[in-house]
Protein backbone atom coordinates (compact mmCIF):
# COMPACT_ATOMS: atom_id res chain seq x y z
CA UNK A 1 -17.35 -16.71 -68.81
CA UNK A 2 -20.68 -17.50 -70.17
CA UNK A 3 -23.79 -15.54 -69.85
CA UNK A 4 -25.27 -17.69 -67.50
CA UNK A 5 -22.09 -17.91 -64.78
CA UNK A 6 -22.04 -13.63 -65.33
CA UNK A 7 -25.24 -13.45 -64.48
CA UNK A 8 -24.83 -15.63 -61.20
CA UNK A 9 -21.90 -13.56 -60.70
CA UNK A 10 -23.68 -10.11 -60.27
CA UNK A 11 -26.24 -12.35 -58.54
CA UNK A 12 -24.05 -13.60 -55.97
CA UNK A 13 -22.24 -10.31 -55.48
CA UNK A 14 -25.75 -8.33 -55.40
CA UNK A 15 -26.51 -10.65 -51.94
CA UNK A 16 -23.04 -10.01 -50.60
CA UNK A 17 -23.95 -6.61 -51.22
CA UNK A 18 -27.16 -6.69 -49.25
CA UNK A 19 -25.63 -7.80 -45.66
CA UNK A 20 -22.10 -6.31 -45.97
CA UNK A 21 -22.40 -2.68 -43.67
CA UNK A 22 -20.82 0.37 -44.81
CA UNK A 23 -17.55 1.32 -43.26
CA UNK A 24 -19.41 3.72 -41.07
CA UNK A 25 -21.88 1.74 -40.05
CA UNK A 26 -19.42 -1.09 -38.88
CA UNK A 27 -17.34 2.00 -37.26
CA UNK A 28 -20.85 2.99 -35.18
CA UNK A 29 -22.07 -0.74 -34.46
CA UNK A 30 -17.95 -1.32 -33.20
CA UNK A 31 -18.67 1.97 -31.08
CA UNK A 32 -21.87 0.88 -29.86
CA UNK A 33 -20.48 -2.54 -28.50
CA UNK A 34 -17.72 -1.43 -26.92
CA UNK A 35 -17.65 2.44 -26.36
CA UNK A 36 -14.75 4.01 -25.20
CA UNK A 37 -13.88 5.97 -22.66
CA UNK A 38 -12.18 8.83 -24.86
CA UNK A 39 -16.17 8.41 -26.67
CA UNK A 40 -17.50 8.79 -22.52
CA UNK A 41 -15.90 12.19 -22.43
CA UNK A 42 -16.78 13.95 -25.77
CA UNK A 43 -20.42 12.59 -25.22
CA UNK A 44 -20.53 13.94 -21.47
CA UNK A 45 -19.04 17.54 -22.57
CA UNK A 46 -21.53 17.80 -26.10
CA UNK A 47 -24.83 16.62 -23.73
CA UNK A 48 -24.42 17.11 -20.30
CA UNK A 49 -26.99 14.74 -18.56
CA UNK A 50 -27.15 12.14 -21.45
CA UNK A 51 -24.15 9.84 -21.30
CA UNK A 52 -23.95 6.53 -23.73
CA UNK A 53 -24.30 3.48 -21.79
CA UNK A 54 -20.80 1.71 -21.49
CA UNK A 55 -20.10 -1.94 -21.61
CA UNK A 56 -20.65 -3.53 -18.42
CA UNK A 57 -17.43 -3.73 -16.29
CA UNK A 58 -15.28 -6.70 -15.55
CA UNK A 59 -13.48 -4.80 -12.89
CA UNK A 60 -14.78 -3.74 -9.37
CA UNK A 61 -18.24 -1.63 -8.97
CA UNK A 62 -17.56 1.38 -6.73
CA UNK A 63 -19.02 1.57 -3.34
CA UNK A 64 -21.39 4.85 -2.46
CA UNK A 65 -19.28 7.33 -0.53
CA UNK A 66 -20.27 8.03 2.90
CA UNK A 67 -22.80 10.80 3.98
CA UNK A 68 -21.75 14.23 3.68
CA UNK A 69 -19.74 13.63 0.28
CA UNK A 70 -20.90 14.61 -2.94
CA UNK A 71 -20.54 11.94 -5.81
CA UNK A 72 -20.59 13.48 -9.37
CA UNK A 73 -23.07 11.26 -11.13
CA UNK A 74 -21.21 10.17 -14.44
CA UNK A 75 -21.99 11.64 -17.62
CA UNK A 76 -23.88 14.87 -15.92
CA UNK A 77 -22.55 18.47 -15.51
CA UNK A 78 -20.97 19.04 -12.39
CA UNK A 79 -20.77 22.84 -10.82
CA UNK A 80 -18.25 22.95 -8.16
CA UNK A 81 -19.91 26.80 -6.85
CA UNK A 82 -22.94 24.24 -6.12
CA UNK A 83 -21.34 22.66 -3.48
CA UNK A 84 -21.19 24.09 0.09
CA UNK A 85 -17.22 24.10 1.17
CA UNK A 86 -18.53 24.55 5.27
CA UNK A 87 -20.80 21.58 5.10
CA UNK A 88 -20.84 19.39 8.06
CA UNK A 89 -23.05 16.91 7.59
CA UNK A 90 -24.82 18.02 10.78
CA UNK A 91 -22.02 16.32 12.69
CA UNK A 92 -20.91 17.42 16.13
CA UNK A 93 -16.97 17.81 16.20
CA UNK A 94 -16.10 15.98 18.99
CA UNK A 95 -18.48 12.80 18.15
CA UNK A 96 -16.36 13.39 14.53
CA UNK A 97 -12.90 13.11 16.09
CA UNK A 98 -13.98 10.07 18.30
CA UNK A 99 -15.54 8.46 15.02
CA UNK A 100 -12.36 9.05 13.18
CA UNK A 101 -10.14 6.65 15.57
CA UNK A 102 -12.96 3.83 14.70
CA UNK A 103 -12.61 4.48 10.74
CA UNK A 104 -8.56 3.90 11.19
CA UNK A 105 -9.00 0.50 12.86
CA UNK A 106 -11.25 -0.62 10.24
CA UNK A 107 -9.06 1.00 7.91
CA UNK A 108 -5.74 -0.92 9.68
CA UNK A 109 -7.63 -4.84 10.00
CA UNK A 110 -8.74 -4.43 6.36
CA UNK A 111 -5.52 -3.39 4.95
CA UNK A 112 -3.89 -5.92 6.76
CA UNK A 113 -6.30 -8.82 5.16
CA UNK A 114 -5.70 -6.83 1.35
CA UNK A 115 -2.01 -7.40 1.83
CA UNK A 116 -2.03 -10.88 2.81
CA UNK A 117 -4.59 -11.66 0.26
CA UNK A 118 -2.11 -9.84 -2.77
CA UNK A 119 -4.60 -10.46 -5.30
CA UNK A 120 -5.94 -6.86 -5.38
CA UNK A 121 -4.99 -3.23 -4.09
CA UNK A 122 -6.72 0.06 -3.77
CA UNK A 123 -5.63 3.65 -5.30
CA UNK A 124 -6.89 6.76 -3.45
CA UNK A 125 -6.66 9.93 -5.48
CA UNK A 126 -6.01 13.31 -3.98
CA UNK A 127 -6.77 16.20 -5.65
CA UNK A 128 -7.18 19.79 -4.47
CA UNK A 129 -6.24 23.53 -4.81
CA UNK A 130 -3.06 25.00 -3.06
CA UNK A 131 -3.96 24.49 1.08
CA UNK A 132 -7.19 22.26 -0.36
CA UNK A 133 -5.46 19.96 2.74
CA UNK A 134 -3.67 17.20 0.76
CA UNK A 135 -1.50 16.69 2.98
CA UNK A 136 -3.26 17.03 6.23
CA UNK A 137 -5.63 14.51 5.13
CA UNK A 138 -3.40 11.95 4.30
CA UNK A 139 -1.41 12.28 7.37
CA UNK A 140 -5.05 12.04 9.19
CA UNK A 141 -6.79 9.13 7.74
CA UNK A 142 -4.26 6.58 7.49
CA UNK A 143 -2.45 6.96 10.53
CA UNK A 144 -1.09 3.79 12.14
CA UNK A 145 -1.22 1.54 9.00
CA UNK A 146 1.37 -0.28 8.19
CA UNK A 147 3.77 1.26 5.90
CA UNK A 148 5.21 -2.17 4.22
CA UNK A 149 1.91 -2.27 2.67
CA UNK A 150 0.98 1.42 1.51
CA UNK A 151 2.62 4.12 -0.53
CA UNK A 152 2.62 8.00 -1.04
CA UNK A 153 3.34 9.65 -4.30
CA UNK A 154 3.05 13.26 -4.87
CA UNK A 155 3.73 14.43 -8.26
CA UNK A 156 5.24 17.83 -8.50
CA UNK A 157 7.04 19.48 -11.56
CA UNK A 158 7.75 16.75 -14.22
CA UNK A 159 11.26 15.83 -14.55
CA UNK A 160 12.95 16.16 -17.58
CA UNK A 161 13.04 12.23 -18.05
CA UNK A 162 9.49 12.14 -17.07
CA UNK A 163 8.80 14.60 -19.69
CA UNK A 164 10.15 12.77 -22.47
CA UNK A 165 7.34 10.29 -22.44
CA UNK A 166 3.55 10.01 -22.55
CA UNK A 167 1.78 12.44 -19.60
CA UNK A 168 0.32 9.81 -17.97
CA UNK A 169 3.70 7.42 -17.80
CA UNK A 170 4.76 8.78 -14.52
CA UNK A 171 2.03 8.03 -12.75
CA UNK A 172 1.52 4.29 -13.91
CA UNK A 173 5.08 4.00 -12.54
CA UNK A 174 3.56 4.56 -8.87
CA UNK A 175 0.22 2.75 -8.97
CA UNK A 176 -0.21 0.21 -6.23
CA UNK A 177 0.56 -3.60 -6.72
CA UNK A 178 -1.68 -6.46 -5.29
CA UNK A 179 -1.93 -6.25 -2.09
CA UNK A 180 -1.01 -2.44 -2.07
CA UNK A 181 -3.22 1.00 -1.08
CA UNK A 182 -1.50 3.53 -3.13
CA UNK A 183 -2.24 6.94 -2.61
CA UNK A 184 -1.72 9.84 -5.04
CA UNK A 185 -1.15 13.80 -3.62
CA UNK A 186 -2.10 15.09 -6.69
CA UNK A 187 -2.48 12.98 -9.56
CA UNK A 188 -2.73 12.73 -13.34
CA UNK A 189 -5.37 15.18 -12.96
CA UNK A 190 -2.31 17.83 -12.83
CA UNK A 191 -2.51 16.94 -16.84
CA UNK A 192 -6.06 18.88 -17.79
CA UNK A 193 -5.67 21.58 -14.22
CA UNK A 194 -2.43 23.23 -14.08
CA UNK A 195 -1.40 23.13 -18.10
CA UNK A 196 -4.54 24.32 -19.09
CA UNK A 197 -4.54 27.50 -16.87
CA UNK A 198 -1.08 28.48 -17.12
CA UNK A 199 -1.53 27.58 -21.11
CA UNK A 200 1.83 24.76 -20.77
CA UNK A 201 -0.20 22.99 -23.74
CA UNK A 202 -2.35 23.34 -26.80
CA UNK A 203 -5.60 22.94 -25.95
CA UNK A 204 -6.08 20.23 -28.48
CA UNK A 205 -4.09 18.68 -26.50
CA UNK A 206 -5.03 18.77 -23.05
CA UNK A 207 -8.87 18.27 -24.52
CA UNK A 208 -7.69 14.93 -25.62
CA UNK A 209 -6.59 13.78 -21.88
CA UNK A 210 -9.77 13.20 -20.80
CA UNK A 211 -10.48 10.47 -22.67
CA UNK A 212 -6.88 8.81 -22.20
CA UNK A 213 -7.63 9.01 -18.51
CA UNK A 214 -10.45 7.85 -18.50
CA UNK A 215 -8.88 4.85 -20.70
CA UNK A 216 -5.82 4.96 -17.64
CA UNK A 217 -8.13 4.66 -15.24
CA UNK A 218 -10.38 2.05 -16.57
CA UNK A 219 -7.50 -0.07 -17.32
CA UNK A 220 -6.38 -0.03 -13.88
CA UNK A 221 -10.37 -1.30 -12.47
CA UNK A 222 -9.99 -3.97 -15.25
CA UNK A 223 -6.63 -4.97 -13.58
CA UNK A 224 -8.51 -5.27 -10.37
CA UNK A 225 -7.56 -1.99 -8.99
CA UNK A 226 -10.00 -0.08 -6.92
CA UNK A 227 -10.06 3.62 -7.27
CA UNK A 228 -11.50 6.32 -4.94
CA UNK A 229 -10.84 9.72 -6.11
CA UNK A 230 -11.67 12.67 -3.82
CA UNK A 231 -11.48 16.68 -4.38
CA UNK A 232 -11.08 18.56 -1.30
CA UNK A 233 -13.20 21.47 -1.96
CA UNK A 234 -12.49 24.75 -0.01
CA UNK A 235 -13.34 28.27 -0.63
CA UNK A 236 -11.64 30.75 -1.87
CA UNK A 237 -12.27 32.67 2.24
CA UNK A 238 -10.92 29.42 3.76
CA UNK A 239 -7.85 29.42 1.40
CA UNK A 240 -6.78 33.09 2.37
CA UNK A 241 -7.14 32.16 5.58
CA UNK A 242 -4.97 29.02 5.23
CA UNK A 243 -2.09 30.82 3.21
CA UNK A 244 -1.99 33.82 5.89
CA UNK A 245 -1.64 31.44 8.42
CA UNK A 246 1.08 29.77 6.88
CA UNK A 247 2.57 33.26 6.57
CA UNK A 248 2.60 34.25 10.17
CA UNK A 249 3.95 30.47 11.50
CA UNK A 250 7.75 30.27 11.26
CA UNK A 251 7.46 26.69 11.33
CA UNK A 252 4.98 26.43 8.27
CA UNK A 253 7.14 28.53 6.17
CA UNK A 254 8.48 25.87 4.53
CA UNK A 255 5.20 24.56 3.13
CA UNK A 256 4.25 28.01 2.04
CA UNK A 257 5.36 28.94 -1.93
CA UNK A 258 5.25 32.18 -2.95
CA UNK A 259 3.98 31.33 -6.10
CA UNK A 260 0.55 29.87 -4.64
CA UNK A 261 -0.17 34.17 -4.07
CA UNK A 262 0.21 34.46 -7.97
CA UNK A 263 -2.14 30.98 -8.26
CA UNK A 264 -4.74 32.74 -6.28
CA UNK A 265 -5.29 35.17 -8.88
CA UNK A 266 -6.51 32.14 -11.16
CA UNK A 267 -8.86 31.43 -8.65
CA UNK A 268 -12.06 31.28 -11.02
CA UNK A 269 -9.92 29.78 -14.10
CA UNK A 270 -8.48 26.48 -11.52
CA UNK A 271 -12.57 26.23 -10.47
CA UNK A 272 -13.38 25.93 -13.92
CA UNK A 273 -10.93 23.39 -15.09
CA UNK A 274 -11.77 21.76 -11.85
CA UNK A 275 -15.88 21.64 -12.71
CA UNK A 276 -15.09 20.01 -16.23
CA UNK A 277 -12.34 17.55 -14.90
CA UNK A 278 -15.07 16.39 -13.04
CA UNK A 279 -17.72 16.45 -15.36
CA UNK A 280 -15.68 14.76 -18.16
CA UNK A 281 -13.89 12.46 -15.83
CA UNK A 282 -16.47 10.92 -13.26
CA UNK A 283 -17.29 7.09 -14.79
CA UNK A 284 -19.12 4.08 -13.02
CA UNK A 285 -15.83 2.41 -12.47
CA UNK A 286 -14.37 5.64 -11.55
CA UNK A 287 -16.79 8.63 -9.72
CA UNK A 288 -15.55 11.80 -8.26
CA UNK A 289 -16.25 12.09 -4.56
CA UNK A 290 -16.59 15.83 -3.82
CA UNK A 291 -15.80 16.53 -0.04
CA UNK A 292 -16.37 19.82 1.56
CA UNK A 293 -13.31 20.51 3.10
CA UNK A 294 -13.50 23.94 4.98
CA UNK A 295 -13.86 21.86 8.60
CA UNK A 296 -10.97 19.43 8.77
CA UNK A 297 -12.39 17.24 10.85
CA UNK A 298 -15.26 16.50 8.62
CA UNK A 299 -13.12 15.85 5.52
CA UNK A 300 -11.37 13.42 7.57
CA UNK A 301 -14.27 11.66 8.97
CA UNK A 302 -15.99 11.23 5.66
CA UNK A 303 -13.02 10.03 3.57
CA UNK A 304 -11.93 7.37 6.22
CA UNK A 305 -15.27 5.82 5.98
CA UNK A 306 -15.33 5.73 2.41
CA UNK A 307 -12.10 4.14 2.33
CA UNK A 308 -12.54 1.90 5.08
CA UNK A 309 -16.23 1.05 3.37
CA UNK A 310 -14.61 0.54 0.03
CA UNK A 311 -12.54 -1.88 1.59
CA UNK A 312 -15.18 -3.37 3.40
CA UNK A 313 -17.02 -3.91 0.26
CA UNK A 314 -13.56 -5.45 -1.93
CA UNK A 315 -14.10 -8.24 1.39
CA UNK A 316 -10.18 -9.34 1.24
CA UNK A 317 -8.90 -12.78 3.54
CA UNK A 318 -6.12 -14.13 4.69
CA UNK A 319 -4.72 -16.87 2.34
CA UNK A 320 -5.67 -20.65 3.58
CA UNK A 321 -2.97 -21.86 5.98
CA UNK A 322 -0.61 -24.45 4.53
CA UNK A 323 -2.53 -27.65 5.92
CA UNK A 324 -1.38 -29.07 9.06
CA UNK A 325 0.20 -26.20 10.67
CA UNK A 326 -2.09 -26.10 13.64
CA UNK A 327 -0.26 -29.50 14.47
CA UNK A 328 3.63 -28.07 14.40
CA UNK A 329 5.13 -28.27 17.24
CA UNK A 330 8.08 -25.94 17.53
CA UNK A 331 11.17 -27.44 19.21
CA UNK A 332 13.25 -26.06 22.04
C-alpha cells in the first residue's frame, strides 16, 4: 500500500472513529430509548421519588381509582402504616350498600359488551394479608355476572409441576382471553411476599422479580389487557378480630388455618415486603390501588366503581350485526 492510500487509511478510520459510541454509551442511549421495566424497579428502590421516564405505552392508560382509594404514584416510596385501614371516605353505610347494587349493573352491561366485543379483557388483581377479605370481596363485587365470561384463580402452594418452571409461568396460564375479566386471589405477587419472609429464596433472587413483573405485567397492557391491582389493607386489630371470629364460628372453621396464628407473628416483616412490592411495582400501565379495608362495605363500594369505571373508560360494543338481519323473518 502506498504512502498516500495509508495515510487515507488512518484518515478514513480516524472519522469512523469520531461518530462510532463506545459500547457503554450505545448500552445507556439503548436504555434511554427504551427503558425497561426491570431498569423501573432498581431506579424506584435507589431514588425513591425520581423515577426515569418510560417509553410511552402502546397498551391501555389506567383510569383514576374511585374516591376513597389510595393510588401509589409510580416510581415514589410507598408506606403502607401511612394509610388509614378504617377510612370511609365519609360515606354513610347504608347509602354504600344501596350504591353497591348500581356499581354491579354497570359492572354486568359492560362485561356483557367486553365479551361480545372479544378484542380485549380485563385482569383484576387481589392481593392481601390472611382475612385482608379476598374472598369476601370477590364474592361481593361481581355478583350476578355472567360466569361464561369471567374467571377466578387463586394461587395457593405451587405444585410440583408448577415448580419446575419459571415463577411467573403459572399465572400466565390463567390470565384472561379477549373478551374475558380474569380475576386473581392472590397473584404473582406471592413471588416477592411470602418467599421473602419465610426465606423460600435467595434474596438475589426474589430482588430480581420485580423487574420480571413488571416486564409480565407490561406485556400483558401491550397485549391489550387491562390491569387493576388492589391491596386490601387491614390492621393488624381488625385481623385479630377476623381470625377469632373465625375461631368461635363452626361453620368458618374450614376457612380458618392454623398456620395464619404463626403468620401473625410476621406481622411487621409481610407489611414491609408489602410497602416495597408496592413501591417497586406500581407503573403507569400498572398502579397499585390501596383500599382501606377494615369496613367491608367500603372496600366493596370503592373497588366496584373502579372496575365498573375502568370498564367504562376501555368503552367496549357489540360487534356490527351481519347486514340484513333486521329483515329475517323466522318461519313457523
Amino acid at each position: 500500500m502506498s504512502k498516500k492510500h495509508r495515510k487515507t487509511d488512518r484518515r478514513q478510520k480516524a472519522g469512523t472513529a469520531g461518530v462510532t459510541k463506545s459500547p457503554d454509551r450505545s448500552v445507556e442511549d439503548a436504555r434511554r430509548k427504551a427503558p425497561s421495566s426491570s431498569l423501573w424497579a432498581a431506579a424506584t428502590a435507589e431514588i425513591a421519588g425520581i423515577a426515569p421516564a418510560l417509553i410511552d405505552a402502546h397498551g391501555p392508560a389506567s383510569v383514576a381509582a374511585a374516591d376513597g382509594i389510595v393510588t401509589v404514584v409510580p416510581g415514589s416510596r410507598f408506606d403502607l402504616a401511612k394509610v388509614d385501614a378504617d377510612a370511609d371516605g365519609g360515606f354513610d353505610k347504608d347509602w354504600a350498600k344501596a350504591a353497591l347494587a348500581t356499581e354491579r349493573t354497570r359492572i354486568q352491561a359492560l362485561q356483557e359488551k367486553l365479551y361480545a366485543e372479544r378484542q380485549r379483557s380485563l385482569l383484576v388483581v387481589f392481593q392481601a394479608i390472611d382475612t385482608g377479605g379476598k374472598d369476601g370481596t370477590i364474592r361481593a363485587v361481581l355478583e350476578g355476572v355472567n360466569p361464561q365470561g369471567c374467571t377466578v384463580a387463586s394461587f395457593k402452594v405451587p405444585s410440583t409441576e408448577e415448580r419446575e418452571h419459571d415463577f411467573l409461568w403459572r399465572y400466565h396460564q390463567r390470565t384472561p382471553g379477549r373478551g374475558m375479566i380474569g380475576v386473581f386471589n392472590r397473584s404473582h405477587y406471592e413471588d416477592v411476599l411470602v418467599v421473602r419472609v419465610k426465606g423460600l429464596v435467595p434474596e438475589p433472587v426474589w430482588q430480581a422479580r420485580y423487574g420480571l413483573i413488571n416486564d409480565f405485567e407490561r406485556l400483558l397492557t401491550e397485549s391489550g389487557t387491562h390491569i387493576l391491582k388492589f391491596f386490601l389493607h387491614i390492621s393488624k386489630d381488625e385481623q385479630k378480630q377476623r381470625l377469632e371470629a373465625r375461631i368461635a364460628n363452626p361453620d368458618k372453621h374450614w376457612k380458618f388455618d392454623p398456620a395464619d396464628l404463626v403468620e401473625r407473628k410476621s406481622w411487621d416483616a409481610y407489611q414491609a415486603a408489602f410497602s416495597d412490592a408496592l413501591t417497586r411495582c406500581s407503573t403507569p400501565h400498572a398502579p397499585w390501588h390501596v383500599v382501606p379495608a377494615n369496613r367491608k362495605w367500603f372496600r366493596n363500594l370503592v373497588i366496584a366503581r373502579t372496575i365498573a369505571d375502568t370498564l367504562d373508560a376501555m368503552d367496549p360494543q357489540f360487534p356490527e350485526a351481519v347486514a340484513g338481519i333486521a329483515d329475517l323473518v323466522v318461519p313457523d
